[in-house]
Protein backbone atom coordinates (compact mmCIF):
# COMPACT_ATOMS: atom_id res chain seq x y z
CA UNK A 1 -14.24 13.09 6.26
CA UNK A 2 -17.57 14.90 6.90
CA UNK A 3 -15.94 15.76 10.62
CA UNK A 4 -13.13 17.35 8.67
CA UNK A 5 -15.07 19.17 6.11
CA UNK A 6 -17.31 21.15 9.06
CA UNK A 7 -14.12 22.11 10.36
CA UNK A 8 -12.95 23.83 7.47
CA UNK A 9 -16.73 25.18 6.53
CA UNK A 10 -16.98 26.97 9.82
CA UNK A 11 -13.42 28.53 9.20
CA UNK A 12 -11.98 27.99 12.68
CA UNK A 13 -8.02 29.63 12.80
CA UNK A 14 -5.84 27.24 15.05
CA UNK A 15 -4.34 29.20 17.60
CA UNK A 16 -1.51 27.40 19.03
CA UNK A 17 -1.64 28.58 22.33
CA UNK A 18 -5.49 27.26 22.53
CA UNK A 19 -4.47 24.21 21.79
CA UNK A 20 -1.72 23.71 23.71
CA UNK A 21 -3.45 24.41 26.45
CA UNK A 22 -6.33 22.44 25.76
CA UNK A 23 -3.69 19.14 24.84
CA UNK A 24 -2.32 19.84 28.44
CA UNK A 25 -5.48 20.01 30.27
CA UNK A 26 -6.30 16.56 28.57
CA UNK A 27 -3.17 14.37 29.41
CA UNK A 28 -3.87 15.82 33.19
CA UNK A 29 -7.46 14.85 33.42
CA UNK A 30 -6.36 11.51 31.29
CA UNK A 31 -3.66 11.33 33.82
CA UNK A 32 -6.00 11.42 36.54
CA UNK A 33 -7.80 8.08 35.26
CA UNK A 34 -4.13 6.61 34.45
CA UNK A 35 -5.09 4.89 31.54
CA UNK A 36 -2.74 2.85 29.19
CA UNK A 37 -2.64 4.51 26.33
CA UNK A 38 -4.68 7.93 25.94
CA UNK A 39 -5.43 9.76 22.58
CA UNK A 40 -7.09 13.08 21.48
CA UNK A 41 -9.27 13.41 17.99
CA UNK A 42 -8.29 16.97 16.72
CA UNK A 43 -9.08 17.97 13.12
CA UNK A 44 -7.65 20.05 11.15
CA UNK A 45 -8.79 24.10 12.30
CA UNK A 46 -10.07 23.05 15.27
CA UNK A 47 -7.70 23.68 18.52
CA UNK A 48 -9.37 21.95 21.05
CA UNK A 49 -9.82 18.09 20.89
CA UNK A 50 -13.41 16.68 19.34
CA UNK A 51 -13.04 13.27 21.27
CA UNK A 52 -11.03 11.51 23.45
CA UNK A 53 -10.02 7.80 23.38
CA UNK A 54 -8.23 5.75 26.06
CA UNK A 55 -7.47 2.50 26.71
CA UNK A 56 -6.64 0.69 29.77
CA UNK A 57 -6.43 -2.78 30.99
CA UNK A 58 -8.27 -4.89 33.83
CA UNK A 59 -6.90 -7.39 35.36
CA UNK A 60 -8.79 -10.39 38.09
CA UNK A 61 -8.23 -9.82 41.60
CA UNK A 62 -9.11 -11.53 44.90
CA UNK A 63 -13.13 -9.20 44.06
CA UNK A 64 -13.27 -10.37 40.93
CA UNK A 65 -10.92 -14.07 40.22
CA UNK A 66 -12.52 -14.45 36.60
CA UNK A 67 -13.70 -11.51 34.12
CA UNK A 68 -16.61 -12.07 31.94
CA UNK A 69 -18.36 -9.79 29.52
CA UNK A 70 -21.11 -9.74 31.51
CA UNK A 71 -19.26 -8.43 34.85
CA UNK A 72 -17.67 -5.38 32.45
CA UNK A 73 -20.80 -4.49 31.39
CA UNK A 74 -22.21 -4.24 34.72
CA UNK A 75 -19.31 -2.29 35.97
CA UNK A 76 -19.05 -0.02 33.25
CA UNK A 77 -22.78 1.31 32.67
CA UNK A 78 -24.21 3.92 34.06
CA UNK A 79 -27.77 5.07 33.66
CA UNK A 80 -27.35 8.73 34.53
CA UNK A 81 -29.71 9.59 31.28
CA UNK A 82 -31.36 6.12 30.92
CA UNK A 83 -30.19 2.42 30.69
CA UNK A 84 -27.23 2.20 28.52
CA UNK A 85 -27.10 0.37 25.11
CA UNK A 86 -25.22 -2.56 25.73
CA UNK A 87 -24.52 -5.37 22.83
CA UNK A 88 -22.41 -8.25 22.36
CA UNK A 89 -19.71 -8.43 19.45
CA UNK A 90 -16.99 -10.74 18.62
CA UNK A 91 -13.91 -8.42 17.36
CA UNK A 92 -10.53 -10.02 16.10
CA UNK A 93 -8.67 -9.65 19.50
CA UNK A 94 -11.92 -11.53 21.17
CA UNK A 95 -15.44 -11.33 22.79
CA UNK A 96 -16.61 -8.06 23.34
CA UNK A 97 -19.17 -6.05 24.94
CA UNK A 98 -20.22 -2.91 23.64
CA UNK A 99 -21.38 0.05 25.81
CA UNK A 100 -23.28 2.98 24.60
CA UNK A 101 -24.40 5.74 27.20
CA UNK A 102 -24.14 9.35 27.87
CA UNK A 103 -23.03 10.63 31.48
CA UNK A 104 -23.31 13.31 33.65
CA UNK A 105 -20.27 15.80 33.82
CA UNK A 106 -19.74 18.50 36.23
CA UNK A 107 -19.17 21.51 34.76
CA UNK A 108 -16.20 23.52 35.02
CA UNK A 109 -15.43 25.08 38.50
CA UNK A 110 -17.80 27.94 39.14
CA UNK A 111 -20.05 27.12 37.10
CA UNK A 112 -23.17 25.43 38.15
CA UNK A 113 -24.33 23.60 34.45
CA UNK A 114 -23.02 20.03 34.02
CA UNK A 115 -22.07 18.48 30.48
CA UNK A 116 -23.27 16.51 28.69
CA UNK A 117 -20.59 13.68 28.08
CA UNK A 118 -21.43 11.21 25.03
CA UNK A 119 -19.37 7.43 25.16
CA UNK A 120 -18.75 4.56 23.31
CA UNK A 121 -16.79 1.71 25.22
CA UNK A 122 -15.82 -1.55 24.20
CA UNK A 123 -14.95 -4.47 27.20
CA UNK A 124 -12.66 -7.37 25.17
CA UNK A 125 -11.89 -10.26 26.52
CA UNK A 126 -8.72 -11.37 24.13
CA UNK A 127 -8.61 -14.83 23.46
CA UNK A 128 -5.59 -16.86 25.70
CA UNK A 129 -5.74 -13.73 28.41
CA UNK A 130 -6.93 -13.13 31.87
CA UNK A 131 -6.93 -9.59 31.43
CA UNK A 132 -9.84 -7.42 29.76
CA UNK A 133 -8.67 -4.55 27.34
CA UNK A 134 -11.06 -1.79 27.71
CA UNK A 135 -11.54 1.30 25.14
CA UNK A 136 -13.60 4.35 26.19
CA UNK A 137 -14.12 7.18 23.64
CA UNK A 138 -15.74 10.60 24.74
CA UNK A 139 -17.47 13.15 23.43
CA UNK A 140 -19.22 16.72 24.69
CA UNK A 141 -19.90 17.92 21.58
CA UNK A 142 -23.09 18.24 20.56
CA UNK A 143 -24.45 17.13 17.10
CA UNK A 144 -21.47 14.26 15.70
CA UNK A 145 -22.81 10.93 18.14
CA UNK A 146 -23.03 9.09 14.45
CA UNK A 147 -19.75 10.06 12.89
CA UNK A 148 -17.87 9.91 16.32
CA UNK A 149 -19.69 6.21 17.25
CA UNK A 150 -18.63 5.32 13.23
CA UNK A 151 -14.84 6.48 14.25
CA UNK A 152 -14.56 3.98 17.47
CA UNK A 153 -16.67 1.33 15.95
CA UNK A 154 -13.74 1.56 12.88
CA UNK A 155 -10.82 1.17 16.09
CA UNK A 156 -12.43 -1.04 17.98
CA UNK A 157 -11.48 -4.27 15.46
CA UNK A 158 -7.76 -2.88 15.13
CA UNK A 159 -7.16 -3.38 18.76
CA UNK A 160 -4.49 -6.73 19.15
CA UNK A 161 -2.56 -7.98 21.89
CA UNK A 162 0.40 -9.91 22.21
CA UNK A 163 1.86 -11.93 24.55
């Protein structure tokens, strides 16, 4: 609610176009990453997306025969500003390990600044599977890391899978 309510304070006008554009450029940098399912956070008067949430599934291979919580975590940390936070949760769908870190971006092309990009991802192992289901949510803007980490902390227990 508080994400919503800064929208509307600051007055931002949705242009259409904007956000069309910004929705496109998305699914082709989501598509890039061919994720399983991909989402964009956009609130209401704001036309470019706040976060972005995807969700994707691993499966063993001949590298890795048997996924643990310990072998996600390992492959998807980074310390590019510091160790990540990494913790271990049980959520309805299974064990879980929970990733907190903020990465390195490049900027846009011609420009030589990077960005700052803020994530929360969860590593499940669903009970009865081989398969992990992993959830990465992103962030580059500065100054909502609580109410952003609240919003995927809220998905994370929703996530099922069915055989």
């Amino acid at each position: 609610m508080e994400l919503y309510e800064r929208g509307r304070a600051a007055g931002h006008e949705l242009d259409r176009r904007t956000l069309r554009r910004d929705l496109r450029t998305r699914a082709e940098d989501s598509r890039s990453r061919d994720p399983f399912y991909a989402f964009a956070l956009y609130l209401d008067g704001f036309d470019s997306a706040l976060a972005l949430l995807e969700v994707d599934l691993i499966w063993p291979d001949e590298t890795v025969p048997h996924l643990t919580l310990d072998w996600l975590a390992e492959t998807f940390s980074a310390d590019d500003f510091g160790g990540p936070k990494i913790t271990r949760t049980e959520l309805p769908a299974g064990p879980a390990v929970r990733i907190r870190q903020n990465l390195a971006m490049s900027g846009a092309s011609g420009t030589a600044s990077g960005v700052l990009l803020e994530t929360v991802t969860y590593g499940v192992l669903p009970t009865g599977s081989q398969a992990a289901v992993m959830l990465l949510a992103s962030w580059s803007v500065p100054g909502l890391t609580d109410e952003l980490e609240e919003v995927v902390d809220g998905i994370a227990p929703t996530l099922t899978v069915e055989f």
